[in-house]
PDB file of N, CA and C in Angstrom:
ATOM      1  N   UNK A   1       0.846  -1.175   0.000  1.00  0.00           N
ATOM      2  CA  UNK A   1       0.000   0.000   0.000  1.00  0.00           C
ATOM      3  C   UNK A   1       0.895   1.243   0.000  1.00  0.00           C
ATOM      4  N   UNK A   2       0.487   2.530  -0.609  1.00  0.00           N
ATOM      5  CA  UNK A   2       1.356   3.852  -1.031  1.00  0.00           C
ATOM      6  C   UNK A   2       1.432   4.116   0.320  1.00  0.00           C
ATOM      7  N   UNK A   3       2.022   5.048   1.081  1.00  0.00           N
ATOM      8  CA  UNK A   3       1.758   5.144   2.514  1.00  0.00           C
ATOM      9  C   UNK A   3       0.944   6.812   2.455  1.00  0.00           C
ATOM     10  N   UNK A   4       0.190   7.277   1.446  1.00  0.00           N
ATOM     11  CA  UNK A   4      -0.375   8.226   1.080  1.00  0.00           C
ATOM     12  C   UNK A   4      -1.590   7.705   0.501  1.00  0.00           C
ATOM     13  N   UNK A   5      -1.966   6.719   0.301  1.00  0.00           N
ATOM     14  CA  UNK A   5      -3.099   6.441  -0.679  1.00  0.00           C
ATOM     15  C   UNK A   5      -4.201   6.134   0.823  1.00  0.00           C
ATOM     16  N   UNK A   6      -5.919   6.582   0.323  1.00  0.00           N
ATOM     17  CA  UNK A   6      -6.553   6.588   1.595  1.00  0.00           C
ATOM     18  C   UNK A   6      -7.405   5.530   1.221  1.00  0.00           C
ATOM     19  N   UNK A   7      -7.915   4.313   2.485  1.00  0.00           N
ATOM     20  CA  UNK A   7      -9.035   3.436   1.984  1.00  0.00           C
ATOM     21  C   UNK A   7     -10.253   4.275   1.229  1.00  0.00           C
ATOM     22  N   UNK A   8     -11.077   3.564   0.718  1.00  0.00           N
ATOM     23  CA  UNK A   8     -12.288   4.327  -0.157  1.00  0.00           C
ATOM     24  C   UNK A   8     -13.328   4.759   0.856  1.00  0.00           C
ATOM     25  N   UNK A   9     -13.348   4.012   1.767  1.00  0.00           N
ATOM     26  CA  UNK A   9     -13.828   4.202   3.189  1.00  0.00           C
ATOM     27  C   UNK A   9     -13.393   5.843   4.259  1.00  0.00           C
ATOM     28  N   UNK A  10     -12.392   5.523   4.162  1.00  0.00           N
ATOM     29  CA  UNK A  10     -11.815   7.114   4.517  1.00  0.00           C
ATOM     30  C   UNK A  10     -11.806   8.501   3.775  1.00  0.00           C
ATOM     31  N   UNK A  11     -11.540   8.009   2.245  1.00  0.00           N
ATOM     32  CA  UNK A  11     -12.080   9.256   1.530  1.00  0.00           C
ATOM     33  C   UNK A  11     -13.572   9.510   1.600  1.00  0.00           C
ATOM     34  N   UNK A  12     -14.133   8.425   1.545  1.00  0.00           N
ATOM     35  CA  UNK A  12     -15.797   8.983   1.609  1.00  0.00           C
ATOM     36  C   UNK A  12     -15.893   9.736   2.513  1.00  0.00           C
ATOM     37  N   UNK A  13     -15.439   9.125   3.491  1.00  0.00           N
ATOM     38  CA  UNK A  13     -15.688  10.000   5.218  1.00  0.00           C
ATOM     39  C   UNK A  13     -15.256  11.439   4.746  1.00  0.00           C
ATOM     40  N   UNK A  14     -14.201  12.041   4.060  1.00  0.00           N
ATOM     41  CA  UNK A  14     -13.493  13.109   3.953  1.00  0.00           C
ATOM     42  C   UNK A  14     -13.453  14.118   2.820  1.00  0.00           C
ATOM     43  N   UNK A  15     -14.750  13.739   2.621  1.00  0.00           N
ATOM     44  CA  UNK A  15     -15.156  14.115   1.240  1.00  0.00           C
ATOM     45  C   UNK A  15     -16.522  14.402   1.251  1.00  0.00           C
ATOM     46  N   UNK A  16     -17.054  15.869   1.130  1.00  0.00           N
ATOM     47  CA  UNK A  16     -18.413  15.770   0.876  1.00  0.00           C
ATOM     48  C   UNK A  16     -19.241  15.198  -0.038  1.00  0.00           C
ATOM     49  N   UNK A  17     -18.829  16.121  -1.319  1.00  0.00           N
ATOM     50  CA  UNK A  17     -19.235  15.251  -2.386  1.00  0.00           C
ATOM     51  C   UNK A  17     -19.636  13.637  -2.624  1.00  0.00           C
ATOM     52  N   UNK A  18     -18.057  13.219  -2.128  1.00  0.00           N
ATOM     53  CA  UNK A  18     -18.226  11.968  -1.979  1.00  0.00           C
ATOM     54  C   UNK A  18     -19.283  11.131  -1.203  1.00  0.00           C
ATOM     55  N   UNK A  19     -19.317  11.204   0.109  1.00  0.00           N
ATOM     56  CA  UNK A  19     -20.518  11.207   1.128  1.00  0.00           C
ATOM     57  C   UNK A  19     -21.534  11.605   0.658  1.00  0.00           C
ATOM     58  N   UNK A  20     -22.346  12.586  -0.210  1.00  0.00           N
ATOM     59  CA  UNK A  20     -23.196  12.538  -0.423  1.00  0.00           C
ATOM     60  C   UNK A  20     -23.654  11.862  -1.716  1.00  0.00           C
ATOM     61  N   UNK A  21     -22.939  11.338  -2.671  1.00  0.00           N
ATOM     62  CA  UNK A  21     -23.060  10.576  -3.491  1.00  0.00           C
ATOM     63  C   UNK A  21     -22.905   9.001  -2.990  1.00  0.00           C
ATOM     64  N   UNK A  22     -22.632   8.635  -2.248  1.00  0.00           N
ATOM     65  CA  UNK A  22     -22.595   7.578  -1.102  1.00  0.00           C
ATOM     66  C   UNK A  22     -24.281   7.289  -0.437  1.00  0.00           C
ATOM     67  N   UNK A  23     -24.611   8.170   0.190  1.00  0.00           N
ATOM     68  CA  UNK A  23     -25.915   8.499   0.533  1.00  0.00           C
ATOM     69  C   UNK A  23     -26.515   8.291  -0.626  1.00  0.00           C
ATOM     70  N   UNK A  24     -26.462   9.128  -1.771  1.00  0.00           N
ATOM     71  CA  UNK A  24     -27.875   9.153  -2.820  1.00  0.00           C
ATOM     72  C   UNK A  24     -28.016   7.563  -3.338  1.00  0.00           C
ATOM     73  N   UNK A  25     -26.385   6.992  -3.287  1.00  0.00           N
ATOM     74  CA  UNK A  25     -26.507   5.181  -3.946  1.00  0.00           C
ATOM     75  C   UNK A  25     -27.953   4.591  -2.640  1.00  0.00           C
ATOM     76  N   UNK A  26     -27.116   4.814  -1.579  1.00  0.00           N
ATOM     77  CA  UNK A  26     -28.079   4.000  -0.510  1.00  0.00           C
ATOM     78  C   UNK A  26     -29.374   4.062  -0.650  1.00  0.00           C
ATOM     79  N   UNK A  27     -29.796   5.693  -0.893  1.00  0.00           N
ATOM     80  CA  UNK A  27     -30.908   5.464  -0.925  1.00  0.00           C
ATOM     81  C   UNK A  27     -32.118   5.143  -2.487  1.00  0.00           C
ATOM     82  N   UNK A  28     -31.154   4.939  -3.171  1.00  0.00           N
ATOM     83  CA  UNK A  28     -31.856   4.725  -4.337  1.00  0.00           C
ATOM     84  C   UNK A  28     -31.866   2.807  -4.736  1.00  0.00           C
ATOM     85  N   UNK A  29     -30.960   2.070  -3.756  1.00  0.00           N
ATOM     86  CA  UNK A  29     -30.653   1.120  -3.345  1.00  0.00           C
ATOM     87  C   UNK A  29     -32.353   0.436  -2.704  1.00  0.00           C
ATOM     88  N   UNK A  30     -32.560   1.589  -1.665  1.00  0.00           N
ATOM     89  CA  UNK A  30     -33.864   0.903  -0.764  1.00  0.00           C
ATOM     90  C   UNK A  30     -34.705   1.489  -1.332  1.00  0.00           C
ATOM     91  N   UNK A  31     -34.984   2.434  -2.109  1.00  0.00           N
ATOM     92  CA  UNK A  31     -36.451   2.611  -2.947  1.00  0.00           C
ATOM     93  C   UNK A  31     -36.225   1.177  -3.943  1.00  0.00           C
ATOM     94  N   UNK A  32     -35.423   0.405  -4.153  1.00  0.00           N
ATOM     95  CA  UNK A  32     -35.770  -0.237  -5.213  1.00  0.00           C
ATOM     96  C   UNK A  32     -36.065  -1.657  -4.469  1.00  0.00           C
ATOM     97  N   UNK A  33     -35.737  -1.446  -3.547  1.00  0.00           N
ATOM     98  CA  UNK A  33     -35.975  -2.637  -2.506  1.00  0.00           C
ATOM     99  C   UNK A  33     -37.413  -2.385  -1.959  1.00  0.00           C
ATOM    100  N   UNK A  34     -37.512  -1.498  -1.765  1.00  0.00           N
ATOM    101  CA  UNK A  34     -39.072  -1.057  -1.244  1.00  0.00           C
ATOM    102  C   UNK A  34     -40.130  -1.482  -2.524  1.00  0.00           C
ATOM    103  N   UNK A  35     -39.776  -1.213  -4.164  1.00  0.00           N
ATOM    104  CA  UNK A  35     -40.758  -1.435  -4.392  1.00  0.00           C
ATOM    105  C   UNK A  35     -40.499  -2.741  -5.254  1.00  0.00           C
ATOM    106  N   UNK A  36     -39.525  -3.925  -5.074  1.00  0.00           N
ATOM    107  CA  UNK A  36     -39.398  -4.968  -5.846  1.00  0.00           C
ATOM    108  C   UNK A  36     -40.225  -5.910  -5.446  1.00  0.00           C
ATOM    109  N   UNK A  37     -41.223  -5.994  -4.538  1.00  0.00           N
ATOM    110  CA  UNK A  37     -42.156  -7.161  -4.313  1.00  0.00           C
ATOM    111  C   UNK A  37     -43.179  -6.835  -5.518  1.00  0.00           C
ATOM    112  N   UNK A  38     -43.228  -5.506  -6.002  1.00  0.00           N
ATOM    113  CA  UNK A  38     -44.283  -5.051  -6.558  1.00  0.00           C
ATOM    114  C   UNK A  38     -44.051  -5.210  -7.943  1.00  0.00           C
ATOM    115  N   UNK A  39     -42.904  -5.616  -8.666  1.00  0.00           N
ATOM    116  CA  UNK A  39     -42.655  -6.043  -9.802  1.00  0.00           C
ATOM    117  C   UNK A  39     -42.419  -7.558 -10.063  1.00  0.00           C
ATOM    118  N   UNK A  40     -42.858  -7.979 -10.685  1.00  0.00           N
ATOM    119  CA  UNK A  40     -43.311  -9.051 -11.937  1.00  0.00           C
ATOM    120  C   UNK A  40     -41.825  -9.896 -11.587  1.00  0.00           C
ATOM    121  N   UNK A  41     -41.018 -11.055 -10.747  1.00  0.00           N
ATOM    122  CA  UNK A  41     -40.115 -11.532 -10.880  1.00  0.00           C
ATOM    123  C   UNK A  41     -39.113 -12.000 -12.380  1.00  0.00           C
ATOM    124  N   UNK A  42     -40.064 -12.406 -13.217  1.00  0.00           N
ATOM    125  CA  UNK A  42     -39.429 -11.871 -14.367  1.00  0.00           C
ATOM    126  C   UNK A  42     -39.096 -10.571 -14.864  1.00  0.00           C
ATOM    127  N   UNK A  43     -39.614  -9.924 -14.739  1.00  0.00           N
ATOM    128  CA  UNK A  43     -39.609  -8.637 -14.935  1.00  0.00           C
ATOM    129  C   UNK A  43     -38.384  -7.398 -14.275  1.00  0.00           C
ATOM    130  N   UNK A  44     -38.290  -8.163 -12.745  1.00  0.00           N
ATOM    131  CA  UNK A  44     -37.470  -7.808 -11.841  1.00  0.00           C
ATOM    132  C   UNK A  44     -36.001  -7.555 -12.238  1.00  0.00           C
ATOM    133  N   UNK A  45     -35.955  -9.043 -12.905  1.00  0.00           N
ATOM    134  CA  UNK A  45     -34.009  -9.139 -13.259  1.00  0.00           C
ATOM    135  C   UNK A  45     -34.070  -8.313 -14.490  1.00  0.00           C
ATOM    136  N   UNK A  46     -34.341  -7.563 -14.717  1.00  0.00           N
ATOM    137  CA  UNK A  46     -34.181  -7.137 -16.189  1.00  0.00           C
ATOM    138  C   UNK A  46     -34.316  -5.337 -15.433  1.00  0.00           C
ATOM    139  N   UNK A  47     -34.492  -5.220 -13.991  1.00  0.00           N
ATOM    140  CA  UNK A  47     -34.663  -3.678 -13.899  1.00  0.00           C
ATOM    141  C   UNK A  47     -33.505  -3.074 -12.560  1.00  0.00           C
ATOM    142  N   UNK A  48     -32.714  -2.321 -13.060  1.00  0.00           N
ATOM    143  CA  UNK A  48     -31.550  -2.024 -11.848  1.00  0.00           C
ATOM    144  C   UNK A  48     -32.026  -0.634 -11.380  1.00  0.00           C
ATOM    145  N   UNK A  49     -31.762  -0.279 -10.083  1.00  0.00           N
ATOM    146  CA  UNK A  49     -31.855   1.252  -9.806  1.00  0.00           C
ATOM    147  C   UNK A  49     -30.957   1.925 -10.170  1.00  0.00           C
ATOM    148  N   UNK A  50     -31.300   3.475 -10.342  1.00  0.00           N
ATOM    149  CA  UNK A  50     -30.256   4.599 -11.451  1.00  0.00           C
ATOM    150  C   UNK A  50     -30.697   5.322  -9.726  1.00  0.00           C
ATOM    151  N   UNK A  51     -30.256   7.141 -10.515  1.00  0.00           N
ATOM    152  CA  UNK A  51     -29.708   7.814 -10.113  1.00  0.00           C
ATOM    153  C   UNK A  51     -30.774   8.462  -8.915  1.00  0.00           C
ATOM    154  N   UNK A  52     -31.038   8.874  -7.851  1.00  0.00           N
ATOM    155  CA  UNK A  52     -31.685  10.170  -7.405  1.00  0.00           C
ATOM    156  C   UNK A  52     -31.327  11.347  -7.075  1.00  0.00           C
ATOM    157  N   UNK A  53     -32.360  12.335  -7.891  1.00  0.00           N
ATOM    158  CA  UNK A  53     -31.819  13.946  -7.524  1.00  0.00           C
ATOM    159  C   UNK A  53     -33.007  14.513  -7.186  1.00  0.00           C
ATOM    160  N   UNK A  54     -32.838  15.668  -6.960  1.00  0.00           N
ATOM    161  CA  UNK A  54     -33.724  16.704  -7.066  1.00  0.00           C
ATOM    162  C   UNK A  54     -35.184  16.156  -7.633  1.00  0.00           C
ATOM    163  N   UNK A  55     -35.205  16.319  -8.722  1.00  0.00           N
ATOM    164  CA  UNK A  55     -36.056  15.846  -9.487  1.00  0.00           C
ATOM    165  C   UNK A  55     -37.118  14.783  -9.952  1.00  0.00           C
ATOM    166  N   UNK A  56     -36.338  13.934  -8.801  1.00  0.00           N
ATOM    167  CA  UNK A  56     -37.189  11.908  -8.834  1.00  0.00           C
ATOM    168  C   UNK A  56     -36.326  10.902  -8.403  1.00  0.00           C
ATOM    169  N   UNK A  57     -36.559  10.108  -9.214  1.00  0.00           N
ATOM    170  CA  UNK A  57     -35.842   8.895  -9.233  1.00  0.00           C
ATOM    171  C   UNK A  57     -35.627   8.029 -10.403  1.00  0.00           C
ATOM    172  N   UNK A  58     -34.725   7.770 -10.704  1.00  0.00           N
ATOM    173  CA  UNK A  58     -34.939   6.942 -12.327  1.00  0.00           C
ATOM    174  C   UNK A  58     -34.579   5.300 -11.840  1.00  0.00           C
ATOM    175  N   UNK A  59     -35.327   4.421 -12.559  1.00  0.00           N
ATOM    176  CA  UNK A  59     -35.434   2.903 -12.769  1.00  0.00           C
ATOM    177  C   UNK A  59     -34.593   2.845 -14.303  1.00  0.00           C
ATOM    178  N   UNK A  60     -33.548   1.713 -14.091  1.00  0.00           N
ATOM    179  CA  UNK A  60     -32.532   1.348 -15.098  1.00  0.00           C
ATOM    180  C   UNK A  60     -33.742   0.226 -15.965  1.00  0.00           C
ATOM    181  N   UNK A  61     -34.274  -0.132 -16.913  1.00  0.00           N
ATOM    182  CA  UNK A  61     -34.843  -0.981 -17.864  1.00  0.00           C
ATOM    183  C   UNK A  61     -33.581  -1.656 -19.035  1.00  0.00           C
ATOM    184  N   UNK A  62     -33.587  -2.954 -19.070  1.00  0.00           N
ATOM    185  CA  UNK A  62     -32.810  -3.750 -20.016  1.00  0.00           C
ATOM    186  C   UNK A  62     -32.473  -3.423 -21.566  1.00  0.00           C
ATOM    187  N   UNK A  63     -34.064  -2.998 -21.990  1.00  0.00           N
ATOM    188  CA  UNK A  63     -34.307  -3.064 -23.013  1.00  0.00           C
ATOM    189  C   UNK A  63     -36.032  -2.313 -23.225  1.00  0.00           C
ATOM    190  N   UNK A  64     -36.438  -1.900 -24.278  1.00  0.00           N
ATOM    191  CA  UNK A  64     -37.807  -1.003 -24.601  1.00  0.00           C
ATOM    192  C   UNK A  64     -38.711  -1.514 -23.819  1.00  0.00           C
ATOM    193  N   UNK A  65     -38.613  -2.966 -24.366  1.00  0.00           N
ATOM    194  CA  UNK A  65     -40.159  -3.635 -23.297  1.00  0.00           C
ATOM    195  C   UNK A  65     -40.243  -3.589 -21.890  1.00  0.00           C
ATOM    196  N   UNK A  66     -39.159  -3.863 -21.527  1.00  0.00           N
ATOM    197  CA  UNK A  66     -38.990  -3.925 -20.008  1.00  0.00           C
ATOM    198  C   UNK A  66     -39.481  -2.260 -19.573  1.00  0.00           C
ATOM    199  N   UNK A  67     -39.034  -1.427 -20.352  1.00  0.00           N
ATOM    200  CA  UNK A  67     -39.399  -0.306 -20.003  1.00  0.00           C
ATOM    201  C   UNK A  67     -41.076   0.166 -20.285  1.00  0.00           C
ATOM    202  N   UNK A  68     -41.385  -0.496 -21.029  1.00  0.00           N
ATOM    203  CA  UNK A  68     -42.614   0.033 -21.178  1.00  0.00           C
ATOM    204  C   UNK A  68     -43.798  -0.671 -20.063  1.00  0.00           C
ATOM    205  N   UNK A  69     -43.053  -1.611 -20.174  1.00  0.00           N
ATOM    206  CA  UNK A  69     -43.807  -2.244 -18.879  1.00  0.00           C
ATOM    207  C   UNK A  69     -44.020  -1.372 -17.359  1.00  0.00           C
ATOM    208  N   UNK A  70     -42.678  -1.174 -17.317  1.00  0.00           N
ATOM    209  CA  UNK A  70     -42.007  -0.388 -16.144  1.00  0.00           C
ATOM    210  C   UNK A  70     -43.208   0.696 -16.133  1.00  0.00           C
ATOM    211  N   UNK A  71     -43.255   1.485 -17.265  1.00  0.00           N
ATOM    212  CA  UNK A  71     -44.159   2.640 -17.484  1.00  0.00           C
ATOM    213  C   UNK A  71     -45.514   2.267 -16.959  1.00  0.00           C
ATOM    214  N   UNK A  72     -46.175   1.463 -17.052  1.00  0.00           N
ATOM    215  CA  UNK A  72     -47.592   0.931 -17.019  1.00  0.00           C
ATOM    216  C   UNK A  72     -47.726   0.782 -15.348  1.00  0.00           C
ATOM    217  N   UNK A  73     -46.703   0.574 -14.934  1.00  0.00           N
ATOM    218  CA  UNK A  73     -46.700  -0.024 -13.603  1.00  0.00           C
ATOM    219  C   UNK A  73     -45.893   1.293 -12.662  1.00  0.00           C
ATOM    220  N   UNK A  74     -45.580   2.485 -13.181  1.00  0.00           N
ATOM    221  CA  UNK A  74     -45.368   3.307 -12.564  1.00  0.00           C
ATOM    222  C   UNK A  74     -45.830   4.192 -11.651  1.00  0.00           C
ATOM    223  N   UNK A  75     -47.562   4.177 -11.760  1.00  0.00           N
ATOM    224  CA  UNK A  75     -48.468   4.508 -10.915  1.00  0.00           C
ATOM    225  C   UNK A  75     -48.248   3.808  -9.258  1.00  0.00           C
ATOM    226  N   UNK A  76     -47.983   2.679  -9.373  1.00  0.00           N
ATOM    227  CA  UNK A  76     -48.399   1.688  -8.533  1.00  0.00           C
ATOM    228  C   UNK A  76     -46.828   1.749  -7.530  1.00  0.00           C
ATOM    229  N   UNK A  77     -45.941   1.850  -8.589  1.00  0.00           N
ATOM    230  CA  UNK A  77     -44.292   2.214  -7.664  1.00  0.00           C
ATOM    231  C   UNK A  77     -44.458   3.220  -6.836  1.00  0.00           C
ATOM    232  N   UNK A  78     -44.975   4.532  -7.286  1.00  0.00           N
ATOM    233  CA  UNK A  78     -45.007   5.646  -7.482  1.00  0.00           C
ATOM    234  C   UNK A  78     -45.717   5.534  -5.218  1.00  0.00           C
ATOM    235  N   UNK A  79     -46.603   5.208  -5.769  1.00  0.00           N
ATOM    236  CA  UNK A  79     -47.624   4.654  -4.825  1.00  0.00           C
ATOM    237  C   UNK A  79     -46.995   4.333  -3.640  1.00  0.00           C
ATOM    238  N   UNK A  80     -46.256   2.882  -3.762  1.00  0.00           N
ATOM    239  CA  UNK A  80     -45.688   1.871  -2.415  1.00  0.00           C
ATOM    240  C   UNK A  80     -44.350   2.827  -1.661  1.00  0.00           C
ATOM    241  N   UNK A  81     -43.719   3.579  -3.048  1.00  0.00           N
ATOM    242  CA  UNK A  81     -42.728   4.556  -2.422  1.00  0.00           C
ATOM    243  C   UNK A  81     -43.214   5.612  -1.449  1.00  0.00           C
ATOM    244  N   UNK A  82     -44.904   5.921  -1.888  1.00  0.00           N
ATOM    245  CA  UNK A  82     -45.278   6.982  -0.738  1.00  0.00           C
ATOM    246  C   UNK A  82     -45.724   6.684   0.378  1.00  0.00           C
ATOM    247  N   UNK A  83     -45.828   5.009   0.470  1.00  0.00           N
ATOM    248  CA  UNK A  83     -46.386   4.665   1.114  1.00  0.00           C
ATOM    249  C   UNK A  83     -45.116   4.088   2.185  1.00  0.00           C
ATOM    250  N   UNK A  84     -44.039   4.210   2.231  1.00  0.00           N
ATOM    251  CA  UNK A  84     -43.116   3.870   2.614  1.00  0.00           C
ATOM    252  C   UNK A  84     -42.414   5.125   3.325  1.00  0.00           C
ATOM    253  N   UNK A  85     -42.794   6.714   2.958  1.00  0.00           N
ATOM    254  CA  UNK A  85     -42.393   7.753   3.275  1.00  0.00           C
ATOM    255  C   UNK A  85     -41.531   8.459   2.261  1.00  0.00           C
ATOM    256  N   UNK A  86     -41.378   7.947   1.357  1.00  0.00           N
ATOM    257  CA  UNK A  86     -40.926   8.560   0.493  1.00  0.00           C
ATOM    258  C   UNK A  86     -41.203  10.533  -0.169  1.00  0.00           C
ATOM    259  N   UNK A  87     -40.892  11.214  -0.280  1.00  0.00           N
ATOM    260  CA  UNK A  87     -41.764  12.388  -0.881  1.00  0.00           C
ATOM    261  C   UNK A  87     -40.788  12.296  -2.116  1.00  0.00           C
ATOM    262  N   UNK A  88     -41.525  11.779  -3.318  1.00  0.00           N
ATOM    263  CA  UNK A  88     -41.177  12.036  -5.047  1.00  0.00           C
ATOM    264  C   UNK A  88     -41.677  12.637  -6.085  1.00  0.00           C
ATOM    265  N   UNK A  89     -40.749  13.462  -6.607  1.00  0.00           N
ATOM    266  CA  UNK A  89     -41.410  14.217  -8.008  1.00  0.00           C
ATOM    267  C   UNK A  89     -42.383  12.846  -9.085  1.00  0.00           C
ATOM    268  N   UNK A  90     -41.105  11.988  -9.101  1.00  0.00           N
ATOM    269  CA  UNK A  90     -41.834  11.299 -10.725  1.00  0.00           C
ATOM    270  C   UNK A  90     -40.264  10.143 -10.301  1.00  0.00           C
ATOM    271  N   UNK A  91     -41.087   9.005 -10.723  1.00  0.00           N
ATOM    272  CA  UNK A  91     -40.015   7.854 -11.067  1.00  0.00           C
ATOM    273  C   UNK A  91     -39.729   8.180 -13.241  1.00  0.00           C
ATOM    274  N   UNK A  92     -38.499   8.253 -13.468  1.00  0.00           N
ATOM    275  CA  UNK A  92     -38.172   8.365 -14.287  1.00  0.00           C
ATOM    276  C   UNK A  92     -37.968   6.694 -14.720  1.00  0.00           C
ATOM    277  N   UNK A  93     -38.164   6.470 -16.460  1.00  0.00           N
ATOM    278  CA  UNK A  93     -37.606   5.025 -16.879  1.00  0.00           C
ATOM    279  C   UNK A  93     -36.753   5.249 -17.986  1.00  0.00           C
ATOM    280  N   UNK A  94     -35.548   4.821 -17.639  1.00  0.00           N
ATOM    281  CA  UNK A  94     -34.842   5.091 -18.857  1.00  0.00           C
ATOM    282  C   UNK A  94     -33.838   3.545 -19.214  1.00  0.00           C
ATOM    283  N   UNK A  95     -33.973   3.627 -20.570  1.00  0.00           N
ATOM    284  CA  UNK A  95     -33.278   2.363 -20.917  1.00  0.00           C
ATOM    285  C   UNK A  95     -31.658   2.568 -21.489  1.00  0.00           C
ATOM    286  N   UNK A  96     -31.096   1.409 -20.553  1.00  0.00           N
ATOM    287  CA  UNK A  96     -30.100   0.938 -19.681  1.00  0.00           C
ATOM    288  C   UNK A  96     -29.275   0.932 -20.907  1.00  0.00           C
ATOM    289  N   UNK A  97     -28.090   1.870 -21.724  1.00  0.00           N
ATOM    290  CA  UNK A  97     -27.424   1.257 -22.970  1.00  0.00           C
ATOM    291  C   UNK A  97     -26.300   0.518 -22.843  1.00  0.00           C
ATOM    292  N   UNK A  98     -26.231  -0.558 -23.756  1.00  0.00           N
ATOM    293  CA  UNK A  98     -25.184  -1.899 -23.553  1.00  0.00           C
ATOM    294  C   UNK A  98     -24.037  -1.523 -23.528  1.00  0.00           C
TER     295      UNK A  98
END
């Protein structure tokens, strides 16, 4: 080890930015955990969580269908997230490029 180089653990700590991009993973981590009972197990492996800002939350989709699906069923996410305590603009769906 460099005797200058910091664990990733310690820079987070020492780093705002960092820390708070740390935070936004976590919590975009348990909205997707919060609402994966509510998606289709097939359906499931084909959908990763993206980013949260300001603005919402975006759901990662495989491919068009998966997303359009996603879309149909966005009411109902939208829903279990508020029902969980969530306060959200809009779940965003955007598809995932290879």
């Amino acid at each position: 080890m460099t005797p200058d180089a910091l664990r990733i653990a310690q820079a987070l700590q020492q780093s705002a930015p960092l820390a708070r991009l740390q935070q936004l993973m976590r919590d975009s981590a348990a909205r997707f955990e919060a609402i994966r009972p509510s998606l289709p197990t097939a359906l499931a492996a084909h959908v990763k969580p993206g980013p949260v800002d300001d603005a919402g939350w975006s759901l990662l989709a495989a491919n068009a269908s998966v997303a359009a699906k996603l879309r149909q069923l966005q009411p109902r996410l939208e829903d279990k997230l508020r029902e969980r305590g969530w306060q959200i603009c809009a779940i965003r769906v955007k598809v995932q490029s290879a």
